[in-house]
Protein backbone atom coordinates (compact mmCIF):
# COMPACT_ATOMS: atom_id res chain seq x y z
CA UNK A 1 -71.96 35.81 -27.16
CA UNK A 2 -73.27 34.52 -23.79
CA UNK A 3 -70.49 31.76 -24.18
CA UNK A 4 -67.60 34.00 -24.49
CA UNK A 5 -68.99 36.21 -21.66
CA UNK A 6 -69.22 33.24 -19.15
CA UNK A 7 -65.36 32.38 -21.04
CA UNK A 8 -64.39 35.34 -19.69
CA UNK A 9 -65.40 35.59 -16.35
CA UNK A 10 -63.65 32.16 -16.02
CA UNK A 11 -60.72 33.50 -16.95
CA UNK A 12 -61.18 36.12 -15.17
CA UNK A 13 -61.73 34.17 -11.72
CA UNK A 14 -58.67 31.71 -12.41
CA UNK A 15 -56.50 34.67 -13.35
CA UNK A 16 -57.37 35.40 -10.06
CA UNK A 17 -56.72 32.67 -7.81
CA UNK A 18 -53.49 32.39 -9.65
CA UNK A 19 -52.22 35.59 -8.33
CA UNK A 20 -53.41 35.05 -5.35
CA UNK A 21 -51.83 32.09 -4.94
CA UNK A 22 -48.51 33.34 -6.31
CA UNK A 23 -49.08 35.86 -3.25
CA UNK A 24 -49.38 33.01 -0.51
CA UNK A 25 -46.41 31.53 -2.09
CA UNK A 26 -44.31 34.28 -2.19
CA UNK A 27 -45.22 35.83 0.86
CA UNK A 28 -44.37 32.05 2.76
CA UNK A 29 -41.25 31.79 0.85
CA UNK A 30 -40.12 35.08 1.99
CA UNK A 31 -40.49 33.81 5.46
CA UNK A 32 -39.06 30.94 4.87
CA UNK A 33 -36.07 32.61 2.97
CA UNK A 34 -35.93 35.29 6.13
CA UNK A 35 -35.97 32.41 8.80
CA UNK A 36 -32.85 31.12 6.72
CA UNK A 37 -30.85 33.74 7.02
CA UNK A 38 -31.54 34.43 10.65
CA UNK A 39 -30.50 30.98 11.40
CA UNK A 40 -27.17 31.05 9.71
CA UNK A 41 -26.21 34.70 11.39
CA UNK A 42 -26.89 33.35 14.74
CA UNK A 43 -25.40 30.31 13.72
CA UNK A 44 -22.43 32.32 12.69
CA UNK A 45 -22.26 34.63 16.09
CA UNK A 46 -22.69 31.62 18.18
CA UNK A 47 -19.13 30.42 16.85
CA UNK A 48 -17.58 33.22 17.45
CA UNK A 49 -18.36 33.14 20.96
CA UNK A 50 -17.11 29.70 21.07
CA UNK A 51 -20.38 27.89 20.88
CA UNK A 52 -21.55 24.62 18.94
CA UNK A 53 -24.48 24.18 16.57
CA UNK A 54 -25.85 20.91 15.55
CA UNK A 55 -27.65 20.61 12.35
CA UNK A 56 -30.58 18.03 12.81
CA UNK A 57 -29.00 15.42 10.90
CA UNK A 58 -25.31 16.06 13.20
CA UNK A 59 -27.62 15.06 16.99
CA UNK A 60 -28.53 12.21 18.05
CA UNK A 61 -31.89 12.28 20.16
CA UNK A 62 -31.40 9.17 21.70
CA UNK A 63 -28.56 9.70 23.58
CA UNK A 64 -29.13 13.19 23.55
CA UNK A 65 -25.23 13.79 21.69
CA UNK A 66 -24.10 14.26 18.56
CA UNK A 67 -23.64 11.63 16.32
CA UNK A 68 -20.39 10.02 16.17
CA UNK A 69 -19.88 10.05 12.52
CA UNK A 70 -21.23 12.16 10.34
CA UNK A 71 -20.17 11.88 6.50
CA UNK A 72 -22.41 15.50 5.65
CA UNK A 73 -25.65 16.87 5.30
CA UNK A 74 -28.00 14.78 3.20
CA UNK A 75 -29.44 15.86 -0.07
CA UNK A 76 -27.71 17.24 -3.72
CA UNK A 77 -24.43 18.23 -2.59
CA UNK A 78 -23.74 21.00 -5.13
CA UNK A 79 -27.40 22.96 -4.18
CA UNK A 80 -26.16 22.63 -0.27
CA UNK A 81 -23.20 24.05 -1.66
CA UNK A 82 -25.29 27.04 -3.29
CA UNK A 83 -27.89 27.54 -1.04
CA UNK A 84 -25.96 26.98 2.17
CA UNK A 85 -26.73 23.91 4.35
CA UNK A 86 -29.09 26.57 6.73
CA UNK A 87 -31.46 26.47 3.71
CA UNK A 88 -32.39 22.57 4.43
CA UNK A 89 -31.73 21.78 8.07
CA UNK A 90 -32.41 23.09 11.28
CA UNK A 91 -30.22 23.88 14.47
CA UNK A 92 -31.52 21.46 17.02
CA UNK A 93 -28.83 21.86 19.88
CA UNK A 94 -26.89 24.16 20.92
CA UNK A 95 -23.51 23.85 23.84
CA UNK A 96 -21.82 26.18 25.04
CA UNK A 97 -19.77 24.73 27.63
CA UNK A 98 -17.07 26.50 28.83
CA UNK A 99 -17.66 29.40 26.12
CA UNK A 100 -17.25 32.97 26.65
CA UNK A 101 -21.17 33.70 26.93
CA UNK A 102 -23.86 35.79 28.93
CA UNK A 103 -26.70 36.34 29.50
CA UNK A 104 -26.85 39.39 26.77
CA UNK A 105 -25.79 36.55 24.23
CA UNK A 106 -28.76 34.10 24.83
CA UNK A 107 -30.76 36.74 22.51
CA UNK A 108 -29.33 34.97 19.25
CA UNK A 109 -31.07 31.37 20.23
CA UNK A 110 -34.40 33.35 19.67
CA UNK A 111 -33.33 32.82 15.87
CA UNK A 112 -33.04 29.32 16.54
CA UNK A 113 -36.38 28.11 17.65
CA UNK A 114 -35.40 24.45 16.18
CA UNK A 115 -33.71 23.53 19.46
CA UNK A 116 -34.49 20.55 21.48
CA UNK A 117 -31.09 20.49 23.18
CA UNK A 118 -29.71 23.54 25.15
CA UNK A 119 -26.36 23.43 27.18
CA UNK A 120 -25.19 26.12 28.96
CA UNK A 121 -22.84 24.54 31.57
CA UNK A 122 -20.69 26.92 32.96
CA UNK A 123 -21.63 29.40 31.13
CA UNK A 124 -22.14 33.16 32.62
CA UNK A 125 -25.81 32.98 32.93
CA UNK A 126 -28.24 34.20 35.13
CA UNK A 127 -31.90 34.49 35.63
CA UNK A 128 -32.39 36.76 33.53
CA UNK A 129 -30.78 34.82 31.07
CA UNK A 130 -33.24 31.81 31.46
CA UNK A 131 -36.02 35.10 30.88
CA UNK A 132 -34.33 34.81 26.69
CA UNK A 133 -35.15 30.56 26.30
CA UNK A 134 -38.14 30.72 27.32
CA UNK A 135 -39.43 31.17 23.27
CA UNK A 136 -37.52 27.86 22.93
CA UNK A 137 -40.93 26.19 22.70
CA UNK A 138 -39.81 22.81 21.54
CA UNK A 139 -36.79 22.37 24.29
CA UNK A 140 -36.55 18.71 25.31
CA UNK A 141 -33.68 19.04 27.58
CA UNK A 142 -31.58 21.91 29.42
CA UNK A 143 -28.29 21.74 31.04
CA UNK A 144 -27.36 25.19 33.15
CA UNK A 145 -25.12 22.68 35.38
CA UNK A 146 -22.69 25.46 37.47
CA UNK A 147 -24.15 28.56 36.16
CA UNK A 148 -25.63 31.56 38.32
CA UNK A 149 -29.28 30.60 38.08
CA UNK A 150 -31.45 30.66 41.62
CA UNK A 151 -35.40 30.16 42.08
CA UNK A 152 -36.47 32.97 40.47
CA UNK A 153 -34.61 31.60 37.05
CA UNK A 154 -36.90 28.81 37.58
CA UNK A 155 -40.04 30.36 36.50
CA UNK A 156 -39.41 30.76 32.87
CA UNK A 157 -39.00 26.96 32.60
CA UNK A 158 -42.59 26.66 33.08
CA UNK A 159 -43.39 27.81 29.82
CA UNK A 160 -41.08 25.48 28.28
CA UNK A 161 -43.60 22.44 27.83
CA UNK A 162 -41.59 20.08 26.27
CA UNK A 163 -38.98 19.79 28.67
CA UNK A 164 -37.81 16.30 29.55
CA UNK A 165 -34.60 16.52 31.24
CA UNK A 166 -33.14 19.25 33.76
CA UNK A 167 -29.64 19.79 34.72
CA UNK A 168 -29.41 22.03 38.20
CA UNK A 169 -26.26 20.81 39.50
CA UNK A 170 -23.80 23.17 40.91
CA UNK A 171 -26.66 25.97 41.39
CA UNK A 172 -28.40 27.76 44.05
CA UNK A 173 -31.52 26.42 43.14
CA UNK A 174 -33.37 25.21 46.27
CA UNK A 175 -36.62 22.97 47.08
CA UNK A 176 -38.87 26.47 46.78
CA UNK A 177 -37.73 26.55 42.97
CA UNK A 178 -37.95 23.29 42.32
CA UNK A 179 -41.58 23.46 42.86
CA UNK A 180 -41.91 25.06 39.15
CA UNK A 181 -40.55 22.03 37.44
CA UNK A 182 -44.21 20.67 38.28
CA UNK A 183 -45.67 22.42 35.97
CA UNK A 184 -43.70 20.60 33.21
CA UNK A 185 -45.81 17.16 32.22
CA UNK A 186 -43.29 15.45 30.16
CA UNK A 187 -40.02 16.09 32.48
CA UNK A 188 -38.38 12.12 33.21
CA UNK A 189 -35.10 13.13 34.78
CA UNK A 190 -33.72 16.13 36.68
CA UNK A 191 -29.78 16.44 37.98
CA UNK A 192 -29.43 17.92 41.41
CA UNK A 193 -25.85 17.31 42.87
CA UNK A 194 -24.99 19.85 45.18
CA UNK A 195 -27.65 22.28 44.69
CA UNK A 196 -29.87 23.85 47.67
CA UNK A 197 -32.50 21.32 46.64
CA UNK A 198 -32.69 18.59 49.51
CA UNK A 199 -34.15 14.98 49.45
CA UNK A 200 -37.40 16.52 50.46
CA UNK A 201 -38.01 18.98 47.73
CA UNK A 202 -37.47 16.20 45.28
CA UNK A 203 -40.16 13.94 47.10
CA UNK A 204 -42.33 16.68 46.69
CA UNK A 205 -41.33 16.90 42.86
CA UNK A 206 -41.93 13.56 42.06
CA UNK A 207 -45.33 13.31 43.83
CA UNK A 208 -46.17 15.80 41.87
CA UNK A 209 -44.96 14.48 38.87
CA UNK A 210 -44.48 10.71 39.50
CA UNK A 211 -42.30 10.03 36.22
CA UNK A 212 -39.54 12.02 37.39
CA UNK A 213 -36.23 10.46 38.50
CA UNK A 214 -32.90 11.47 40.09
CA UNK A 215 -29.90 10.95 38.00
CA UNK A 216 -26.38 11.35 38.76
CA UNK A 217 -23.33 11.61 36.64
């Protein structure tokens, strides 16, 4: 009698780790499942706007481009074909050169937090715009080349800790708002051709951060 008692509260106890642990499951899933679908709408709005996603297996990070040939997304072709190729790959980049895009439309990468590479050159964007990137937590490099961006712009970069490379060119960024780029550890290169910023407020960049270089296209 003891037995089956002590049986019983066993079963009891593993009845209920199993539903709890269909709970975690489900409840991860879900966000998983929700993630997914946020991906592909932005992924879908961001064409319409004339904008390019790259799926992580489309970008190369070495050369920071996308990959010259690409025969598809890896894995079971007829369960991409089912679940949609948003279900097994991230966005990791994102260009929207010469696309019809403002600041208001920068809202959708917040469904994208995948992205390492961000282009906006050209692009209609303005401080405020830089204000809806700066949840892109994993951004390695950032191109807003001959957009409207000034100083002030500058200080959401600093909470984007991963970036590497900066693209300023063609903005009215000057040495003052370069000085926020110093709070970024990991940044190699930065592109200043004809910017405000003069040969002294990159000095003062690079002492502060003594891996930093100049390049020029």
């Amino acid at each position: 009698m003891v037995r089956v008692a002590h049986n019983s509260r066993i079963l009891q106890y593993s009845m209920r780790s199993m539903l709890l642990l269909i709970t975690i499951v489900g409840v991860v899933l879900g966000d998983y499942v929700n993630d997914v679908r946020r991906q592909r709408a932005a992924v879908a709005e961001l064409d319409e706007l004339g904008g390019w996603c790259f799926y992580e297996y489309e970008w190369d990070d070495q050369r920071d481009l996308p990959k010259q040939a690409v025969s598809g997304p890896p894995g079971p072709n007829w369960l991409i074909k089912v679940l949609g190729v948003d279900m097994f790959h991230p966005v990791v980049a994102v260009t929207f050169v010469d696309a019809e895009v403002d600041d208001e439309d920068l809202v959708l990468l917040r469904s994208l937090p995948r992205v390492r590479n961000l282009n906006l050159r050209f692009a209609n964007v303005t401080d405020v715009g830089l204000s809806k990137i700066a949840l892109l937590k994993r951004l390695e490099v950032l191109n807003v080349s001959q957009t409207h961006i000034s100083d002030a712009g500058l200080l959401h970069i600093q909470a984007l800790k991963e970036l590497r490379s900066v693209d300023l060119c063609g903005t009215k960024v000057t040495d003052a708002g370069l000085q926020n780029l110093e709070a970024l550890s990991k940044l190699e290169k930065v592109y200043l051709e004809n910017s405000g910023v003069t040969d002294e407020g990159f000095h003062r960049l690079q002492r502060a951060r003594p891996g930093v270089r100049r390049h020029r296209y």
